[in-house]
C-alpha atoms as a PDB file:
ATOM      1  CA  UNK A   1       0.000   0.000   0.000  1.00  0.00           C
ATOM      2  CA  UNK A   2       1.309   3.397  -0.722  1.00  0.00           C
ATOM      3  CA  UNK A   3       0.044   6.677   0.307  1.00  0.00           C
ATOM      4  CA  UNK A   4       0.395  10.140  -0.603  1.00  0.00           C
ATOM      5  CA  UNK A   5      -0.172  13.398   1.114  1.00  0.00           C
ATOM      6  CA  UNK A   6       0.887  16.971   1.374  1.00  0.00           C
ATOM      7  CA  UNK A   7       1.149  19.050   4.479  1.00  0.00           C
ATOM      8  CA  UNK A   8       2.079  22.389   2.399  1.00  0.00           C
ATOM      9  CA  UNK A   9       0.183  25.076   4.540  1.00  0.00           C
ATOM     10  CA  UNK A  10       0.361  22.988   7.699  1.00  0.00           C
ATOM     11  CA  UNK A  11       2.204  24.576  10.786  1.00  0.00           C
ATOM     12  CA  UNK A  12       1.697  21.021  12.735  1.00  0.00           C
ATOM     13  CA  UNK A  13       2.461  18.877   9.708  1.00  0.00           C
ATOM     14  CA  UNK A  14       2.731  16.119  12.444  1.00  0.00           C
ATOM     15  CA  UNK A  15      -0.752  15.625  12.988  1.00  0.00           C
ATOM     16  CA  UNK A  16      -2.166  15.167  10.054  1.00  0.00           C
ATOM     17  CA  UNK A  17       0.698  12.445   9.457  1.00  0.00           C
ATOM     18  CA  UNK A  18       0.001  10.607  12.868  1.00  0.00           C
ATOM     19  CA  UNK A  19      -3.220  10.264  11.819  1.00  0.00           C
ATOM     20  CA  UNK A  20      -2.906   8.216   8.456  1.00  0.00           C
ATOM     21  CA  UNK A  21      -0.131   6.758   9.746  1.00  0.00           C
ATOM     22  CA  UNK A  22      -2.431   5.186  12.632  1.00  0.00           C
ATOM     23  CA  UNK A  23      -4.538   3.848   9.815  1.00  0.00           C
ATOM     24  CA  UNK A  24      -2.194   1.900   8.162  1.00  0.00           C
ATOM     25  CA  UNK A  25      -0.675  -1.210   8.977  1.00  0.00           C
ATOM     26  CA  UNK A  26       1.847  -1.626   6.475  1.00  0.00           C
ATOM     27  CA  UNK A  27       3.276  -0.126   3.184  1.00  0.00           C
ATOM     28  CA  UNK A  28       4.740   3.585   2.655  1.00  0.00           C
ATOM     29  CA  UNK A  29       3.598   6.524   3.192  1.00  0.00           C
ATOM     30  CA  UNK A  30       4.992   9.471   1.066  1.00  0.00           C
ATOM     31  CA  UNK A  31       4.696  13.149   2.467  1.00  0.00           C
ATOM     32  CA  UNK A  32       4.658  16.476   0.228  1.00  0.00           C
ATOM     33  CA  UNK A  33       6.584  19.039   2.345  1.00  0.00           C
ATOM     34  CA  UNK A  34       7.140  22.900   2.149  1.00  0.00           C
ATOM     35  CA  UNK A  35      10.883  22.228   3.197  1.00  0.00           C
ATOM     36  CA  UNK A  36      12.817  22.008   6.652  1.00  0.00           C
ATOM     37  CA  UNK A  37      11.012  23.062   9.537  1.00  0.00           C
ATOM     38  CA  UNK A  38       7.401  20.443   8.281  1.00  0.00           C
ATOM     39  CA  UNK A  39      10.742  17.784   7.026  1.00  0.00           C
ATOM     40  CA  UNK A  40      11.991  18.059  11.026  1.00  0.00           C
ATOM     41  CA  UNK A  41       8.315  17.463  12.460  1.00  0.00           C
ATOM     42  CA  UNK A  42       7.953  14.613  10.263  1.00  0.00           C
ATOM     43  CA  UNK A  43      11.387  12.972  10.951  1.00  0.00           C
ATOM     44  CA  UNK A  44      10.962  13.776  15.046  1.00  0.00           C
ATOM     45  CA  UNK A  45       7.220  11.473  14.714  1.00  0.00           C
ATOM     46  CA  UNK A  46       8.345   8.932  12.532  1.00  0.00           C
ATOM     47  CA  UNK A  47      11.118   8.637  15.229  1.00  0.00           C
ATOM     48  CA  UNK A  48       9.128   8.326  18.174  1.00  0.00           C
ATOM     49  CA  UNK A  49       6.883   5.607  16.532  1.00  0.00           C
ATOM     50  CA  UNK A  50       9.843   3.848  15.288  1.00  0.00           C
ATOM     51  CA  UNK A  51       9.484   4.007  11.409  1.00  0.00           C
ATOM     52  CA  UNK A  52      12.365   4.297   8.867  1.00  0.00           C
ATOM     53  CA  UNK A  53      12.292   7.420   6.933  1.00  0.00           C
ATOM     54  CA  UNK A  54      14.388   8.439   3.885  1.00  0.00           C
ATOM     55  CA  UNK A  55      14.299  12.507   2.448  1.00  0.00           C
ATOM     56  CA  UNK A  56      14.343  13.382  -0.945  1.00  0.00           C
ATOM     57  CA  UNK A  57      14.221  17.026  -1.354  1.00  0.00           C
ATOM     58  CA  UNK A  58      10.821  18.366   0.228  1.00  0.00           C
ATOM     59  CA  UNK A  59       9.370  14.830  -0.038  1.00  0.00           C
ATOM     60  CA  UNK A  60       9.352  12.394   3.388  1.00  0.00           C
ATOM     61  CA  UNK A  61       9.289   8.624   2.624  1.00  0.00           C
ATOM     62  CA  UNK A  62       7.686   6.808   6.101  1.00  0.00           C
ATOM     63  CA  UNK A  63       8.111   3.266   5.811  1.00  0.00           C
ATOM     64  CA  UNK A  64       5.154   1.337   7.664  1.00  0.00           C
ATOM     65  CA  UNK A  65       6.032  -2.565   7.970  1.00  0.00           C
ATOM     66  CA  UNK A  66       6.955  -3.941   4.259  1.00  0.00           C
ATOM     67  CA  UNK A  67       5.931  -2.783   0.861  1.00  0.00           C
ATOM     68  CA  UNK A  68       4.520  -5.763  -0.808  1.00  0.00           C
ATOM     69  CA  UNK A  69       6.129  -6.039  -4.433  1.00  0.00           C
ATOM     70  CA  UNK A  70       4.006  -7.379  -7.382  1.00  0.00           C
ATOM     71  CA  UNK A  71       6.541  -8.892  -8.895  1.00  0.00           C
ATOM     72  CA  UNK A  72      10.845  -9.374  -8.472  1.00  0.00           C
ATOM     73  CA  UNK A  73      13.895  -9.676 -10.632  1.00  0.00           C
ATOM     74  CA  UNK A  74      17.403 -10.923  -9.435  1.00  0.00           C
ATOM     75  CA  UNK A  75      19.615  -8.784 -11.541  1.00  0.00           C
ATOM     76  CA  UNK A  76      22.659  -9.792  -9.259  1.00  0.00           C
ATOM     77  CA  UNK A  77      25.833 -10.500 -11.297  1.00  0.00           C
ATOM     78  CA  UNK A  78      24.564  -9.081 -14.417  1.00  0.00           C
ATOM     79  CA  UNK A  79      26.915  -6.547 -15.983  1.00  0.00           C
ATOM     80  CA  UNK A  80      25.849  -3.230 -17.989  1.00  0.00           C
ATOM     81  CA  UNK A  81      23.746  -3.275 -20.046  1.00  0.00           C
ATOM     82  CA  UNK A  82      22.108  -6.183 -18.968  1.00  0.00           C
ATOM     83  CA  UNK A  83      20.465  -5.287 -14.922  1.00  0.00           C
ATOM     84  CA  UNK A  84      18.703  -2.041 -16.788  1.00  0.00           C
ATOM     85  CA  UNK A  85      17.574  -4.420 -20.015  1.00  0.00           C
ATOM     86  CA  UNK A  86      16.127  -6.905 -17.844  1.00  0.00           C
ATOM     87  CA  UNK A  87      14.231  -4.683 -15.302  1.00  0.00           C
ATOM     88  CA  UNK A  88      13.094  -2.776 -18.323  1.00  0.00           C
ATOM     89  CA  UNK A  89      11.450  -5.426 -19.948  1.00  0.00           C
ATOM     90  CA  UNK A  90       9.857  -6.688 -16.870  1.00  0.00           C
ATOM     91  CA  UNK A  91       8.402  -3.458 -15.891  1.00  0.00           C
ATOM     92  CA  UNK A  92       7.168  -3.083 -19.309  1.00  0.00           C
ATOM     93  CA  UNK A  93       4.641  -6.056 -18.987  1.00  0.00           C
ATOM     94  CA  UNK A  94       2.977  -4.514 -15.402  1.00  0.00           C
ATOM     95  CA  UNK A  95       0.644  -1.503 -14.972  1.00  0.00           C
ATOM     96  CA  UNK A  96       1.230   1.915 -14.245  1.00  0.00           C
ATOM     97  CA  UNK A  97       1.373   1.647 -10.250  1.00  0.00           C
ATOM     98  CA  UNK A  98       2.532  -1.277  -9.704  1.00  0.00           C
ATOM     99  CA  UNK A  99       5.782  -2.254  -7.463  1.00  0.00           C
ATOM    100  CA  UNK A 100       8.547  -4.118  -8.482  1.00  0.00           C
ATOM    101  CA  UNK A 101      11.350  -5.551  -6.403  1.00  0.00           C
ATOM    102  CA  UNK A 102      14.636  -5.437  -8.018  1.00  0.00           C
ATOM    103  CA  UNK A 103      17.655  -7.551  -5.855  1.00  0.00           C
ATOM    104  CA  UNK A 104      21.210  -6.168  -7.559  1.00  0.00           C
ATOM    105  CA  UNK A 105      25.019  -5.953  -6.965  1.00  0.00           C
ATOM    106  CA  UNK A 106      27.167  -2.839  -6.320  1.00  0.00           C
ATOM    107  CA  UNK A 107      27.946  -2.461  -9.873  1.00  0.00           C
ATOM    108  CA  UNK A 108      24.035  -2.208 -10.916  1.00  0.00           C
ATOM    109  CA  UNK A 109      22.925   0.186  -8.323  1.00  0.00           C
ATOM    110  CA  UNK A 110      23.513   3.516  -9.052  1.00  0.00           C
ATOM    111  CA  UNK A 111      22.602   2.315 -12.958  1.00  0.00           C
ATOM    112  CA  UNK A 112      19.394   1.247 -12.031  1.00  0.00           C
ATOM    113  CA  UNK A 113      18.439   3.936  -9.401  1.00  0.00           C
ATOM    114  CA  UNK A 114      19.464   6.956 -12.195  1.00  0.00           C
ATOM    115  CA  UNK A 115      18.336   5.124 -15.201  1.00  0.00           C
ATOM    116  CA  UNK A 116      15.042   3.946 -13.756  1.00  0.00           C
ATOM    117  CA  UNK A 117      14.073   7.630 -12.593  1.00  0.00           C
ATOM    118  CA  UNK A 118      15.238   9.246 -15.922  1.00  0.00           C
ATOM    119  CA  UNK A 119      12.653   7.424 -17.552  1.00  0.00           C
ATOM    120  CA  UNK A 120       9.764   8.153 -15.229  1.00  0.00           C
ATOM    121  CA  UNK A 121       9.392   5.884 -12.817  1.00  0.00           C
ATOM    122  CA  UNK A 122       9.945   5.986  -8.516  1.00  0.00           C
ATOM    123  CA  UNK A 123      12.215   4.479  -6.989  1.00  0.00           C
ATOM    124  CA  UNK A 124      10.759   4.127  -3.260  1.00  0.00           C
ATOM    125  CA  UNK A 125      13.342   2.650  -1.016  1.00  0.00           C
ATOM    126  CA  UNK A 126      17.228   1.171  -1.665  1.00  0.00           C
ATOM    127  CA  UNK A 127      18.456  -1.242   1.629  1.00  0.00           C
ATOM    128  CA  UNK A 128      21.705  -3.011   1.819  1.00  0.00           C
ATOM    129  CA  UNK A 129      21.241  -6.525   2.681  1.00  0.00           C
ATOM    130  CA  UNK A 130      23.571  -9.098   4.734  1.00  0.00           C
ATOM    131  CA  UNK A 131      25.053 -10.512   1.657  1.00  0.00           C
ATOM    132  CA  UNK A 132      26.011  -7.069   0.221  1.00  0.00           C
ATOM    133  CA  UNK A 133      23.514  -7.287  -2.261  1.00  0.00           C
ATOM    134  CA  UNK A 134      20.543  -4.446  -2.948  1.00  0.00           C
ATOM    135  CA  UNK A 135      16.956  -4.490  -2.597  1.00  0.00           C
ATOM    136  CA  UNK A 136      15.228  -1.889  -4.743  1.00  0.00           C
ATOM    137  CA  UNK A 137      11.376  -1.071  -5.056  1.00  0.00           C
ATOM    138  CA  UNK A 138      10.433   0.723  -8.121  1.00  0.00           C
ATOM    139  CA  UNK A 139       7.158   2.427  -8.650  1.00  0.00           C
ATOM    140  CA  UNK A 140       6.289   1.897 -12.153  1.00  0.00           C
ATOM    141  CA  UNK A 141       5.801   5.513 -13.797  1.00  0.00           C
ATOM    142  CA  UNK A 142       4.028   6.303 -16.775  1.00  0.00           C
ATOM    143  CA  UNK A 143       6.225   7.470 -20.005  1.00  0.00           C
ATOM    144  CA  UNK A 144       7.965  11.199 -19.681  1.00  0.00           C
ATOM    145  CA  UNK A 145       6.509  13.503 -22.011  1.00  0.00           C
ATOM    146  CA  UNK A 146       8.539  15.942 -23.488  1.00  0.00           C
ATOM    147  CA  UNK A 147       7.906  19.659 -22.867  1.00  0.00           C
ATOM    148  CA  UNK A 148       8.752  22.595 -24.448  1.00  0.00           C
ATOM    149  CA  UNK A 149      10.045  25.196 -22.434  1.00  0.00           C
ATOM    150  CA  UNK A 150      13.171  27.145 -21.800  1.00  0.00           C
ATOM    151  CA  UNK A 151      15.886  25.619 -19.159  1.00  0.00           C
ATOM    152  CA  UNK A 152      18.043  27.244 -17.007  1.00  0.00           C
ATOM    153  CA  UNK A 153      21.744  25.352 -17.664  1.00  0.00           C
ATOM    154  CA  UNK A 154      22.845  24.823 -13.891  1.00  0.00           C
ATOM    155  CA  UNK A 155      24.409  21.677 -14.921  1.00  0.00           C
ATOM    156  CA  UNK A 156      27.862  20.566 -16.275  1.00  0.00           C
ATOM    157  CA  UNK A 157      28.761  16.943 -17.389  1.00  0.00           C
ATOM    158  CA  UNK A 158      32.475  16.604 -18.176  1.00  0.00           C
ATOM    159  CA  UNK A 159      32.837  13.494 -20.179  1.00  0.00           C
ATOM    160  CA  UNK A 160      36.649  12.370 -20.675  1.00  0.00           C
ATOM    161  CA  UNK A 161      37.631  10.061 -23.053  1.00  0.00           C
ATOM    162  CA  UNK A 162      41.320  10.101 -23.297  1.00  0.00           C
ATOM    163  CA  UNK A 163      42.573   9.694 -19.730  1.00  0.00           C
ATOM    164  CA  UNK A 164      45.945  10.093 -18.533  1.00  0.00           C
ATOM    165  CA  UNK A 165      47.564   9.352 -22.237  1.00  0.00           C
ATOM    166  CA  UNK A 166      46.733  13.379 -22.477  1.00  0.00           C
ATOM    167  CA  UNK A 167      47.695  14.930 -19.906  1.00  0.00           C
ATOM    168  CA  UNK A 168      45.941  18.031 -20.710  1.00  0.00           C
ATOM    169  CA  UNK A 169      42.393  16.663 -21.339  1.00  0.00           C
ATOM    170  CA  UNK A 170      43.192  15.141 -17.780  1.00  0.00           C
ATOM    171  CA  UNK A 171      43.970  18.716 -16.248  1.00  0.00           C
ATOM    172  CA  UNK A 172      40.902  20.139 -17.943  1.00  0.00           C
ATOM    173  CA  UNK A 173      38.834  17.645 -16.574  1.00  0.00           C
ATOM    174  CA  UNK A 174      39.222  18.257 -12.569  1.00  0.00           C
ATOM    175  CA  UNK A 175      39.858  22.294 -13.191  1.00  0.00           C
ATOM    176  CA  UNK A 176      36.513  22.326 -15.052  1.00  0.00           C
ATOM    177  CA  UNK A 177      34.347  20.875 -12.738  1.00  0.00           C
ATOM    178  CA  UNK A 178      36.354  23.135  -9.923  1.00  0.00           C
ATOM    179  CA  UNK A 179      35.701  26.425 -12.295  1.00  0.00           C
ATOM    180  CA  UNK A 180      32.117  25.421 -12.395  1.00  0.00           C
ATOM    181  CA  UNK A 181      31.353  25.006  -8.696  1.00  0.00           C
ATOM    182  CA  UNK A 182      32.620  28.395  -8.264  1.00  0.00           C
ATOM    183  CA  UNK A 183      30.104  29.434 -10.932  1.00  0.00           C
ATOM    184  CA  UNK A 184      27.889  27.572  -8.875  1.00  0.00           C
ATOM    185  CA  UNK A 185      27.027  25.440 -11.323  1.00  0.00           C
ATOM    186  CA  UNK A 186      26.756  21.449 -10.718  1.00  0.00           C
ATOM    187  CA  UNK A 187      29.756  19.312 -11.859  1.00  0.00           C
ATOM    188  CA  UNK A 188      29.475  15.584 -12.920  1.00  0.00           C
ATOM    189  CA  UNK A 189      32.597  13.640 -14.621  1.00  0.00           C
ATOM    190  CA  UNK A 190      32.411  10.536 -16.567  1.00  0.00           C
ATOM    191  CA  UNK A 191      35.068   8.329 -17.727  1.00  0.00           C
ATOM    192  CA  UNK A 192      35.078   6.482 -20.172  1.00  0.00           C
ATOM    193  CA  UNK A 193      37.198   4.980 -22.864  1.00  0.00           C
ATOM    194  CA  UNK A 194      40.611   5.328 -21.919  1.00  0.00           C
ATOM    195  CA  UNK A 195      39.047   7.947 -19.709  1.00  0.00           C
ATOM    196  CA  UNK A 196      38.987   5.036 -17.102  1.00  0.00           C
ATOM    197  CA  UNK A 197      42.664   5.233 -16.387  1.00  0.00           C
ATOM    198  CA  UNK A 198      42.273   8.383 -14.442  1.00  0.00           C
ATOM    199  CA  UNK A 199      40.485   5.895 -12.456  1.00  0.00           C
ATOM    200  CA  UNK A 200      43.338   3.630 -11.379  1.00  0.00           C
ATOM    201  CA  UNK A 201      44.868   3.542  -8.166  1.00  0.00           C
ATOM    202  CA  UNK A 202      47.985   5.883  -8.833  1.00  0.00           C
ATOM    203  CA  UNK A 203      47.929   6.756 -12.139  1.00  0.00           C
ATOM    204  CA  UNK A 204      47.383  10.494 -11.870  1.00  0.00           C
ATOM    205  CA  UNK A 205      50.444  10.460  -9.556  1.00  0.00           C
ATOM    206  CA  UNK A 206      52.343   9.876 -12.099  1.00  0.00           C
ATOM    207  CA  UNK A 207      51.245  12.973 -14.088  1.00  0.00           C
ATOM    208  CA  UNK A 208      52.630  16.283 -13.485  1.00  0.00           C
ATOM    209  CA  UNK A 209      53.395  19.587 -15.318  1.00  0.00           C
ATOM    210  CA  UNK A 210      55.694  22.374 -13.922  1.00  0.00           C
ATOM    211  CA  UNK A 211      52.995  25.079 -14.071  1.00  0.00           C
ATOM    212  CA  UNK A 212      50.440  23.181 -12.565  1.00  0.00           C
ATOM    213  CA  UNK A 213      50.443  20.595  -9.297  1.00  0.00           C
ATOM    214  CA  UNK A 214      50.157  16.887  -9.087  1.00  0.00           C
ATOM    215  CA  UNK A 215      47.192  15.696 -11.035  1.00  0.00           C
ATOM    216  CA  UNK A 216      45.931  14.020  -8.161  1.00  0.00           C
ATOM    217  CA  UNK A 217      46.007  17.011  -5.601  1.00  0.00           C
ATOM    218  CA  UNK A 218      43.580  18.299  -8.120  1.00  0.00           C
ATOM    219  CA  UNK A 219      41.443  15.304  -8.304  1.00  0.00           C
ATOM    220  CA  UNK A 220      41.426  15.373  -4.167  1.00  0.00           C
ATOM    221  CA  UNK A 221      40.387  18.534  -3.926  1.00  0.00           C
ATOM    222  CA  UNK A 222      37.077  18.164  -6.274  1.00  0.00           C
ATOM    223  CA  UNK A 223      36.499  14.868  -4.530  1.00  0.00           C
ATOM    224  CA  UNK A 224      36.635  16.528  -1.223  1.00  0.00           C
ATOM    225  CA  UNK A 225      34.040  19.408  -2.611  1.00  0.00           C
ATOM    226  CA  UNK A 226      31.759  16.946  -3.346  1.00  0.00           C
ATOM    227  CA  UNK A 227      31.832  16.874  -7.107  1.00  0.00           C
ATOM    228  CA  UNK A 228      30.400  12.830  -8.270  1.00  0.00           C
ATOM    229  CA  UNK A 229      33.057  10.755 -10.496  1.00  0.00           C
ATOM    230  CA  UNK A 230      31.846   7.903 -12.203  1.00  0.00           C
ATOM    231  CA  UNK A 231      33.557   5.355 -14.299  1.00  0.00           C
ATOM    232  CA  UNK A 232      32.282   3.531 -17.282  1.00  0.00           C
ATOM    233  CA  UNK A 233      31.584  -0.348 -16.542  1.00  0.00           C
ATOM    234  CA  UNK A 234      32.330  -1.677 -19.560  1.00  0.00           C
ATOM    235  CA  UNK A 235      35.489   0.290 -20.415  1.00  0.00           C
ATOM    236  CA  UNK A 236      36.851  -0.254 -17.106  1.00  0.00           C
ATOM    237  CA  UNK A 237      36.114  -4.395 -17.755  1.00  0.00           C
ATOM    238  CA  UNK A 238      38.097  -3.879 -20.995  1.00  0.00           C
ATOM    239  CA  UNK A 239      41.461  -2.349 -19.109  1.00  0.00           C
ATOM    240  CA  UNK A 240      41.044  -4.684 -15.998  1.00  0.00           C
ATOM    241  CA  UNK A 241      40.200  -2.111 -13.426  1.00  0.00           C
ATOM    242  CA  UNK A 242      38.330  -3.444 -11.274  1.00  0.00           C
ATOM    243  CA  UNK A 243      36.301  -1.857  -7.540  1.00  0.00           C
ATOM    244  CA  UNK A 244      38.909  -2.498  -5.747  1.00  0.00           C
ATOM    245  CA  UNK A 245      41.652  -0.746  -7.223  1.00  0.00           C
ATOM    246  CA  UNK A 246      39.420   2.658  -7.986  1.00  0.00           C
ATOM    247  CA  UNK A 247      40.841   5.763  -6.471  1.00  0.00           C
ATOM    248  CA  UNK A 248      38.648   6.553  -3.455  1.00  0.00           C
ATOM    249  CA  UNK A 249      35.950   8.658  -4.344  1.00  0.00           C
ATOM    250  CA  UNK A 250      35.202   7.247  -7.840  1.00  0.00           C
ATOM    251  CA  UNK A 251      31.964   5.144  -8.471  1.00  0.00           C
ATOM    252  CA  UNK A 252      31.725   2.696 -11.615  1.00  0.00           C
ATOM    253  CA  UNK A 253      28.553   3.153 -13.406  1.00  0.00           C
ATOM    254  CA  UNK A 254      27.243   2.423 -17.113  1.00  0.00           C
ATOM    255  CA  UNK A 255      25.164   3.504 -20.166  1.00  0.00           C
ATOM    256  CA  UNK A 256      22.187   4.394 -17.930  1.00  0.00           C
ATOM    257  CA  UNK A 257      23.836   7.076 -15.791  1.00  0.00           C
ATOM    258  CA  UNK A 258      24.957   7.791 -18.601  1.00  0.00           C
ATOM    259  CA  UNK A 259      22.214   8.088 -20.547  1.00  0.00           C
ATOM    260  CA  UNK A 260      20.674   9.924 -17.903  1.00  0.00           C
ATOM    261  CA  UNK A 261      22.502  12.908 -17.494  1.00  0.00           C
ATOM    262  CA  UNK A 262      22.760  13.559 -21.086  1.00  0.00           C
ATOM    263  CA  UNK A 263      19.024  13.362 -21.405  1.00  0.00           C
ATOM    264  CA  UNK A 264      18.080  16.210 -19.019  1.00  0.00           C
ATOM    265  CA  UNK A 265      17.435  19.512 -20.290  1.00  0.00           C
ATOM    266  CA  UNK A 266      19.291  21.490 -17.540  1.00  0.00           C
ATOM    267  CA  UNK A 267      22.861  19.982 -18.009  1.00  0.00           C
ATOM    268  CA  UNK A 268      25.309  20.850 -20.443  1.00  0.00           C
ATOM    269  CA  UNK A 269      27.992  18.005 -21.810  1.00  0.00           C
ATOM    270  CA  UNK A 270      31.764  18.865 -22.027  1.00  0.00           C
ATOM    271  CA  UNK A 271      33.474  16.638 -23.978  1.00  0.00           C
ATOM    272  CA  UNK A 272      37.294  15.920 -23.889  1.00  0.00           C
END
């Protein structure tokens, strides 16, 4: 069962939640906020009855007892393309509304979670289980319609392709997304290609010029800001990187990220 309310307008937010939360018995209930103050209501009475809760933005996700899924897909193992292939084609045979339960590896989850909302549909909850799998419950959305309307570009999405074999696409790469968070725009770097290598465990150490410092000062200090990094599946498969010998602070992903961030209006590709 899932539920949806707002409390915009509210200045108890809290009791209008208590009360359809005492009417359920299990499922999730999702709550339409104005922002922080209704968000820290919320989160203090979900607390005090002892219900998870997970914030997205000015939306509250209560979990009440478990969501029942109508169907589920074991996607674990699967490499990209093939966890975002398969979920897609089950989803495609259930209705609008409908839940499915997706269990996946590390590699597939950021994939599926980005992937699955760029085409329209919810993802309500991500938990880590024993094994180290994930369980995922998507919302089945309808199709996104396309809209015509002018964006504000607040966006950047540095795609390098050439990696530490040129060292100056591999400068550009961490001093662009450092230029635009001072322009207060939103940085995102993917590697890809023999983009990966920047990837590796020590391989921007080994790349220095005399005007500029160590390559990977420079990829520190946008990891430290905050700035995402993620490295292509596949291409990293091809090279033999691997998770484990990633640079902190770098996340593998695939064509659905991908995909993803190319596809929204309000960020601009950089290409190198």
């Amino acid at each position: 069962m899932i539920r949806e309310i707002s409390v915009k307008g509210l200045r108890s937010p809290e009791i209008l939640v208590a009360s359809v939360l005492n009417k359920m018995k299990k499922g999730l209930l999702i709550v339409e906020t104005e922002g922080e103050y209704q968000i820290k209501a919320i989160k203090d009475l979900a607390d005090k009855m002892n219900y998870k809760i997970e914030v997205d933005n000015n939306v509250v996700k209560i979990h009440v007892g478990d969501i029942e899924a109508s169907q589920s897909i074991n996607v674990v193992g699967a490499t990209c393309p093939g966890p975002i292939m398969m979920v897609s084609d089950v989803l495609e045979k259930i209705d609008v509304g409908e839940i499915l339960e997706i269990i996946a590896g590390k590699n597939a989850l950021t994939d599926l979670t980005e992937g699955l909302k760029g085409i329209g549909h919810e993802i309500l909850s991500v938990e880590e289980l024993e094994d180290g799998n994930y369980r995922i419950l998507v919302k089945k959305g309808k199709k996104k319609e396309e809209e015509l309307k002018s964006v504000n570009i607040d966006e950047i999405f540095i795609i390098n392709t050439t990696g530490t074999g040129n060292a100056e696409r591999a400068y550009s790469t961490f001093m662009m997304a450092d230029i635009a968070l001072r322009m207060k725009l939103k940085p995102t770097i993917f590697l890809m290609l023999d983009g990966v290598s920047l990837a590796q465990k020590g391989e921007c150490d080994k790349v220095k010029h005399p005007a500029f410092p160590k390559l990977s000062d420079l990829v520190k200090e946008v990891v430290k800001k905050g700035v995402k990094i993620y490295v292509c599946e596949l291409s990293a498969q091809f090279r033999g990187i691997s998770r484990e010998n990633l640079e902190e602070g770098f996340e593998i992903a695939g064509a659905p990220t991908f995909f993803n961030y190319l596809s929204k209006p309000n960020v601009r590709p950089v290409w190198l």
